[in-house]
C-alpha atoms as a PDB file:
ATOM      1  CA  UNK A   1       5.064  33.714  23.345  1.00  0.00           C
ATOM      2  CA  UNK A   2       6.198  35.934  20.191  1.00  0.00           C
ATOM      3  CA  UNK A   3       4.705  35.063  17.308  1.00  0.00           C
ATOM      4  CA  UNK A   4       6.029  36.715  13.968  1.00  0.00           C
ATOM      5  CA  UNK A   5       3.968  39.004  11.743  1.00  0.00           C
ATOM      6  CA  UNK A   6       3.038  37.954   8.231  1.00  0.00           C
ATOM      7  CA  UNK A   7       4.913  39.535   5.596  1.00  0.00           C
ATOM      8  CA  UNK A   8       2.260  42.071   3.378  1.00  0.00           C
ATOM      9  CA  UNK A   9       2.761  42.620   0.060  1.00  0.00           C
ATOM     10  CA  UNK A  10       1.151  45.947  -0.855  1.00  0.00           C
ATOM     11  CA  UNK A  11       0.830  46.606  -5.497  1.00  0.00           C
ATOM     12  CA  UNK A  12      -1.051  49.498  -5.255  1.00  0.00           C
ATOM     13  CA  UNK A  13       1.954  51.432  -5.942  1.00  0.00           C
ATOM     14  CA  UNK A  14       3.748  49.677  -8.360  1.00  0.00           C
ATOM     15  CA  UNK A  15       3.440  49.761 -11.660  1.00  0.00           C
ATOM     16  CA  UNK A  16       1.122  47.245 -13.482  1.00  0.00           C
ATOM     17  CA  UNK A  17       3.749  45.299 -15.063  1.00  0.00           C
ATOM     18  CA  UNK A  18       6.137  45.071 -12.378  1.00  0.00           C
ATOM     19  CA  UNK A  19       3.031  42.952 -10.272  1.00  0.00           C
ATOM     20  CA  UNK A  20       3.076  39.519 -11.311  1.00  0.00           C
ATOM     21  CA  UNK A  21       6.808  39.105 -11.855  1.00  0.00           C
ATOM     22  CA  UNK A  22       7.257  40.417  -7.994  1.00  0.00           C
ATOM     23  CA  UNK A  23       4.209  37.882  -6.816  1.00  0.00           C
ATOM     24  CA  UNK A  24       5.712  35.285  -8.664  1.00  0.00           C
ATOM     25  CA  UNK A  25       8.751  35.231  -7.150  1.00  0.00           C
ATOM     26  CA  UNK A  26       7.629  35.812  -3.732  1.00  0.00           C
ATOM     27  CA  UNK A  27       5.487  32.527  -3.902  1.00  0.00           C
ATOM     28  CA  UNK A  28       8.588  30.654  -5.404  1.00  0.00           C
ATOM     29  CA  UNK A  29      10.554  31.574  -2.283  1.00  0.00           C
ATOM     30  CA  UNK A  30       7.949  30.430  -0.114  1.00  0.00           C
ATOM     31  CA  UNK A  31       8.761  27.240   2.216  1.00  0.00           C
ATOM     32  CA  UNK A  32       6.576  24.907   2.969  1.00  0.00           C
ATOM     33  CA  UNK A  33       4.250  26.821   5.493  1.00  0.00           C
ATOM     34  CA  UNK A  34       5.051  30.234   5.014  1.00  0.00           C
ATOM     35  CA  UNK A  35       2.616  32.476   3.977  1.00  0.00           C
ATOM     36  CA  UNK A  36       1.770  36.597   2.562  1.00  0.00           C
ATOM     37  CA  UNK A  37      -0.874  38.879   2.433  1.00  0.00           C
ATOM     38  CA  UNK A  38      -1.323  40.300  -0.841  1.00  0.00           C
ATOM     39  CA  UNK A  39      -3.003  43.768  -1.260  1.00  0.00           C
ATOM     40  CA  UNK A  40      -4.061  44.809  -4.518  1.00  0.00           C
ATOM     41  CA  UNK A  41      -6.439  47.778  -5.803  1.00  0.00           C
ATOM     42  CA  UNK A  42      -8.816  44.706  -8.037  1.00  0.00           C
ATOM     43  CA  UNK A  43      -9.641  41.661  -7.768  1.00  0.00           C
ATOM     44  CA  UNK A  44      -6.317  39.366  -8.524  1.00  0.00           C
ATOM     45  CA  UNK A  45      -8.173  35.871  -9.908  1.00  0.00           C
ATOM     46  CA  UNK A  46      -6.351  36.314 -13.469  1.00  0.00           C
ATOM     47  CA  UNK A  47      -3.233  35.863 -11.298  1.00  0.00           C
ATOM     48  CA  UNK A  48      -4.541  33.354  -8.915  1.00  0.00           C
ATOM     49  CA  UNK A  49      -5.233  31.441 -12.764  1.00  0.00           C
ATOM     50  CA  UNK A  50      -1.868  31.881 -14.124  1.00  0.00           C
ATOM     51  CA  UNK A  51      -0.429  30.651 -10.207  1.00  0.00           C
ATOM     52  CA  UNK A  52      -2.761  27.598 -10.792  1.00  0.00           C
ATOM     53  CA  UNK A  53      -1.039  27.243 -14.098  1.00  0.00           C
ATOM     54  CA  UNK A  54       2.444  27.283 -12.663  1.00  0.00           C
ATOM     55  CA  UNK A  55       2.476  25.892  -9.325  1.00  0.00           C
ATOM     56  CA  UNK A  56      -0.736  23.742  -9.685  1.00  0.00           C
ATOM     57  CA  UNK A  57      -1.671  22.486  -6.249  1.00  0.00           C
ATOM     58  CA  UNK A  58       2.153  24.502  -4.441  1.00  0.00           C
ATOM     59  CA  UNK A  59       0.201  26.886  -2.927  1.00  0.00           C
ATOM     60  CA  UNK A  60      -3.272  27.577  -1.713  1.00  0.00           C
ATOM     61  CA  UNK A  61      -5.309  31.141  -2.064  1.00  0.00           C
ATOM     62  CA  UNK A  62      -7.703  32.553   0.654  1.00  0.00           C
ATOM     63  CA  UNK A  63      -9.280  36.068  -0.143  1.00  0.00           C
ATOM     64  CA  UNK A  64      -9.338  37.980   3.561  1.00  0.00           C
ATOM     65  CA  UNK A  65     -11.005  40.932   1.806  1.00  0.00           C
ATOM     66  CA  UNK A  66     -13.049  41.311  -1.404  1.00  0.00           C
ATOM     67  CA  UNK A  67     -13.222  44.732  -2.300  1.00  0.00           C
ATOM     68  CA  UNK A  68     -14.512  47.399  -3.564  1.00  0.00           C
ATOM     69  CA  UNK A  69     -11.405  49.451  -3.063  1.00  0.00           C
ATOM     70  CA  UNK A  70      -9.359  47.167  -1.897  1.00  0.00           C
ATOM     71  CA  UNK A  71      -8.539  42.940  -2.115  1.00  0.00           C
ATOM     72  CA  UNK A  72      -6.683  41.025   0.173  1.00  0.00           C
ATOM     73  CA  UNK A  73      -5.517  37.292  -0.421  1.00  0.00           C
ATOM     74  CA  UNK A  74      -3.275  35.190   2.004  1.00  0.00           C
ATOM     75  CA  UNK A  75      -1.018  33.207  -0.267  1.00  0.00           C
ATOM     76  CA  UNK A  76       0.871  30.056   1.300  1.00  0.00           C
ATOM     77  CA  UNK A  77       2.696  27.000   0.440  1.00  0.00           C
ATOM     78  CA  UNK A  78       0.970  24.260   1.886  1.00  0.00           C
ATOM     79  CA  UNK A  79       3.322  21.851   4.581  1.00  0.00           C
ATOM     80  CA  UNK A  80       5.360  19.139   2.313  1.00  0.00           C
ATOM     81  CA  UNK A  81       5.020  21.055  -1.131  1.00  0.00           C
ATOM     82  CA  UNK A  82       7.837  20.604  -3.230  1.00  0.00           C
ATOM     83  CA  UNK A  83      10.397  24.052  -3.702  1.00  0.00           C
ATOM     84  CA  UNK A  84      11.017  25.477  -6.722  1.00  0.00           C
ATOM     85  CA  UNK A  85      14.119  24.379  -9.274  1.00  0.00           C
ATOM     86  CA  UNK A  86      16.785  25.632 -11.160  1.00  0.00           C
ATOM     87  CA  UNK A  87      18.636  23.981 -14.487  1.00  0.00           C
ATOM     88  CA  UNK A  88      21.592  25.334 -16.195  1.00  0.00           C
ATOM     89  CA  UNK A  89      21.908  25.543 -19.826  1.00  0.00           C
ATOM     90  CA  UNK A  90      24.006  26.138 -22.640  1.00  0.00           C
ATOM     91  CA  UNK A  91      23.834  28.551 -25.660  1.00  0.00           C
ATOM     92  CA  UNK A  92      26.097  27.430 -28.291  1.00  0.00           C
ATOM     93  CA  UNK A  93      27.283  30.527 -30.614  1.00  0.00           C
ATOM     94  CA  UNK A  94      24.972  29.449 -33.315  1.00  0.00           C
ATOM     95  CA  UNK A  95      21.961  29.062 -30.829  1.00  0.00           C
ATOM     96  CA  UNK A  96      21.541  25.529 -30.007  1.00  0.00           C
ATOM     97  CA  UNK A  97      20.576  24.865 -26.273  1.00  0.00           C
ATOM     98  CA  UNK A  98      21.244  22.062 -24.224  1.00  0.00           C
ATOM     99  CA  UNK A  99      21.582  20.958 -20.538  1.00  0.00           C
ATOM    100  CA  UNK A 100      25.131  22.233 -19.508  1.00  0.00           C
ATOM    101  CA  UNK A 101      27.423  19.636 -17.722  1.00  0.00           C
ATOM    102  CA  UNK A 102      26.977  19.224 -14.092  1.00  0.00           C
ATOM    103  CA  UNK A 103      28.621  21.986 -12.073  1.00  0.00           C
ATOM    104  CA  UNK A 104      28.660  24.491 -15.338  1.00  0.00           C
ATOM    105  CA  UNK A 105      29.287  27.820 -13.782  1.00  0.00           C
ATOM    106  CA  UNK A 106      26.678  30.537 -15.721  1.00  0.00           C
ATOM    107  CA  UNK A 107      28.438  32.870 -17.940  1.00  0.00           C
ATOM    108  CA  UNK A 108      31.025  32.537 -21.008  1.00  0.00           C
ATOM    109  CA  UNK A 109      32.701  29.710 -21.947  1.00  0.00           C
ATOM    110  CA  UNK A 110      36.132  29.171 -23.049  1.00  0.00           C
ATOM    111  CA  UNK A 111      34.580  27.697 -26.411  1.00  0.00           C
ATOM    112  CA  UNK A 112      32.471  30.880 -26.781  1.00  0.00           C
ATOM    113  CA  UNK A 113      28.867  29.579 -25.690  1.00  0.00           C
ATOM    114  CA  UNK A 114      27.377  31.168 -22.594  1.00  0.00           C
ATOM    115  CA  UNK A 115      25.739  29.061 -19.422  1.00  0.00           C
ATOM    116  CA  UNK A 116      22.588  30.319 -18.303  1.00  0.00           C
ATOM    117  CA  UNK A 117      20.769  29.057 -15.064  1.00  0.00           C
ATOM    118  CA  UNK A 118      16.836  29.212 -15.268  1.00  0.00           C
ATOM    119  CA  UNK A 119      15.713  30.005 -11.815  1.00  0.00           C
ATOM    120  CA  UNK A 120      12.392  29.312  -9.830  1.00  0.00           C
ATOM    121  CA  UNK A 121      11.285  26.885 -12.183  1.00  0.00           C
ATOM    122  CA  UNK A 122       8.283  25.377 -10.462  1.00  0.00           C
ATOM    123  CA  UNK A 123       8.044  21.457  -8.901  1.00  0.00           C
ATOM    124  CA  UNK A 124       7.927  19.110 -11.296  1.00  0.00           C
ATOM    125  CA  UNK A 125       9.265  21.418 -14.373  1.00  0.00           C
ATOM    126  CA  UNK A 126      11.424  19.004 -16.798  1.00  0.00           C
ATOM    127  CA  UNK A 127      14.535  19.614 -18.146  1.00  0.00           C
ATOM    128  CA  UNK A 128      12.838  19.491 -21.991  1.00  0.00           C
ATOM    129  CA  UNK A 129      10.337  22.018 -20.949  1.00  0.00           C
ATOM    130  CA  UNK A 130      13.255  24.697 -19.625  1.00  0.00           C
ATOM    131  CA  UNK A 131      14.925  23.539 -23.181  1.00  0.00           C
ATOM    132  CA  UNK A 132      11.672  24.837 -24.842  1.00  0.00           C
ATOM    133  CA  UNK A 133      11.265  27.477 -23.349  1.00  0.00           C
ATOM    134  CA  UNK A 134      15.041  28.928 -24.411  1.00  0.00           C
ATOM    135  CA  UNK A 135      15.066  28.208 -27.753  1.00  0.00           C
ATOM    136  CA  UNK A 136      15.898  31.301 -29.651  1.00  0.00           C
ATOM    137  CA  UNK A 137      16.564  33.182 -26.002  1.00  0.00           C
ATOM    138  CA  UNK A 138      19.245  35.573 -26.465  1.00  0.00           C
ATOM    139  CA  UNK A 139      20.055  37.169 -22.801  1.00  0.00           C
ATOM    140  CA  UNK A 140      21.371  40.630 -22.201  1.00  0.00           C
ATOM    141  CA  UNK A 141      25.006  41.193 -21.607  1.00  0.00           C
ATOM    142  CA  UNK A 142      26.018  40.037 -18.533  1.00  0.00           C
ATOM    143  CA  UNK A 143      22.551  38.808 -17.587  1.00  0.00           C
ATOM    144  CA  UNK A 144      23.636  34.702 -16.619  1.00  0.00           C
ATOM    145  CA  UNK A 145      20.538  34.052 -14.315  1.00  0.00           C
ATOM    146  CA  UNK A 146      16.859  34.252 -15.958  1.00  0.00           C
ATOM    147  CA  UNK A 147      13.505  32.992 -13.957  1.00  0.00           C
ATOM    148  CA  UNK A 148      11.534  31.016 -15.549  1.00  0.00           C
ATOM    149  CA  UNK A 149       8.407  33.693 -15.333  1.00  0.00           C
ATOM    150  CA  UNK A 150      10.449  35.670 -17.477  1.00  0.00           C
ATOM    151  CA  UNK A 151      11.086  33.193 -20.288  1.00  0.00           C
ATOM    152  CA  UNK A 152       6.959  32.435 -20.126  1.00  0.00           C
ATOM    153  CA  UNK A 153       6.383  36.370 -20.302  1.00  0.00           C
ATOM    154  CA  UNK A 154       8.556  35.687 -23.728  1.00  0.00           C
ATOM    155  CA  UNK A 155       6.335  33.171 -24.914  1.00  0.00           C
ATOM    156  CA  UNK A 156       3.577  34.780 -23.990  1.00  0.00           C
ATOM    157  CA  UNK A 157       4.423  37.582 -26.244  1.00  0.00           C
ATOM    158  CA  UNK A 158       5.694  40.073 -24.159  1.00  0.00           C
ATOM    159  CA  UNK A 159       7.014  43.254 -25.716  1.00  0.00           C
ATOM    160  CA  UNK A 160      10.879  42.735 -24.816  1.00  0.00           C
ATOM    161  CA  UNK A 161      10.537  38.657 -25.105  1.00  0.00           C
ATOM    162  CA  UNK A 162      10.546  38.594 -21.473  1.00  0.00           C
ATOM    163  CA  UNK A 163      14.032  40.174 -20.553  1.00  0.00           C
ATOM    164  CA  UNK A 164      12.968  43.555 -19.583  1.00  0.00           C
ATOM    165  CA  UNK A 165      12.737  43.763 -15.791  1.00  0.00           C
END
């Protein structure tokens, strides 16, 4: 019997602020009963908190190692958690945002607003909170796809509002 290794997902290298973005989306591609190891040089619990914040009770957290030099936590999704969302919406030219029609593709409209499609919004995330969230959102040039980690980094006061990679 083969069994398959689990993916490892090593930070120590990459810069600071590239981290949670990359976690983040490697937990929102998780399916239900996948897991990774995640090797950091600290100890990650202010990213296990903001997880908690996002996915709630989508994934679970199991330290393997505990320092000094270097941590080790097995993140999974448990069986029968609920995948991550996407909604598409629509920038008018003088900034209003709304839920774009069913089967909007993202980019420029004839009438001059633009569809955007927030990705990896967690389980449960409503359509008024992804509304909230891009009020006042003005994307890059050609950039049609933000994840929703991004537009929090914005609220959160991020230097670039979240857009930067």
């Amino acid at each position: 019997m083969q069994t398959t290794a689990e993916i490892v997902i090593d930070v120590q290298s990459i810069p600071p602020y590239e981290r949670h973005p990359l976690i983040f989306q490697a937990v929102q591609r998780l399916n239900a009963g996948q897991s990774f190891t995640l090797v950091n040089d600290h100890d990650p619990r202010p990213l296990h908190m903001q997880l908690q914040m996002h996915f709630g009770d989508g994934f679970d957290w199991e330290y393997l190692e505990r320092g000094p030099e270097e941590w080790r936590v097995r993140i999974s999704k448990p069986a029968g958690a609920a995948d991550a969302t996407s909604h598409s919406v629509r920038i008018e030219r003088g900034g209003a945002v709304a839920i774009a029609p069913a089967g909007s593709e993202p980019g420029p409209t004839p009438e001059g607003a633009l569809v955007v499609e927030v990705t990896d919004c967690p389980p449960g995330t409503t359509r008024d909170e992804v509304l909230d969230l891009m009020q006042g959102v003005v994307p890059p040039p050609g950039m049609y796809r933000l994840a929703f980690e991004r537009l929090l980094a914005r609220r959160g006061g991020s230097c670039c509002g979240g857009m930067c990679g």
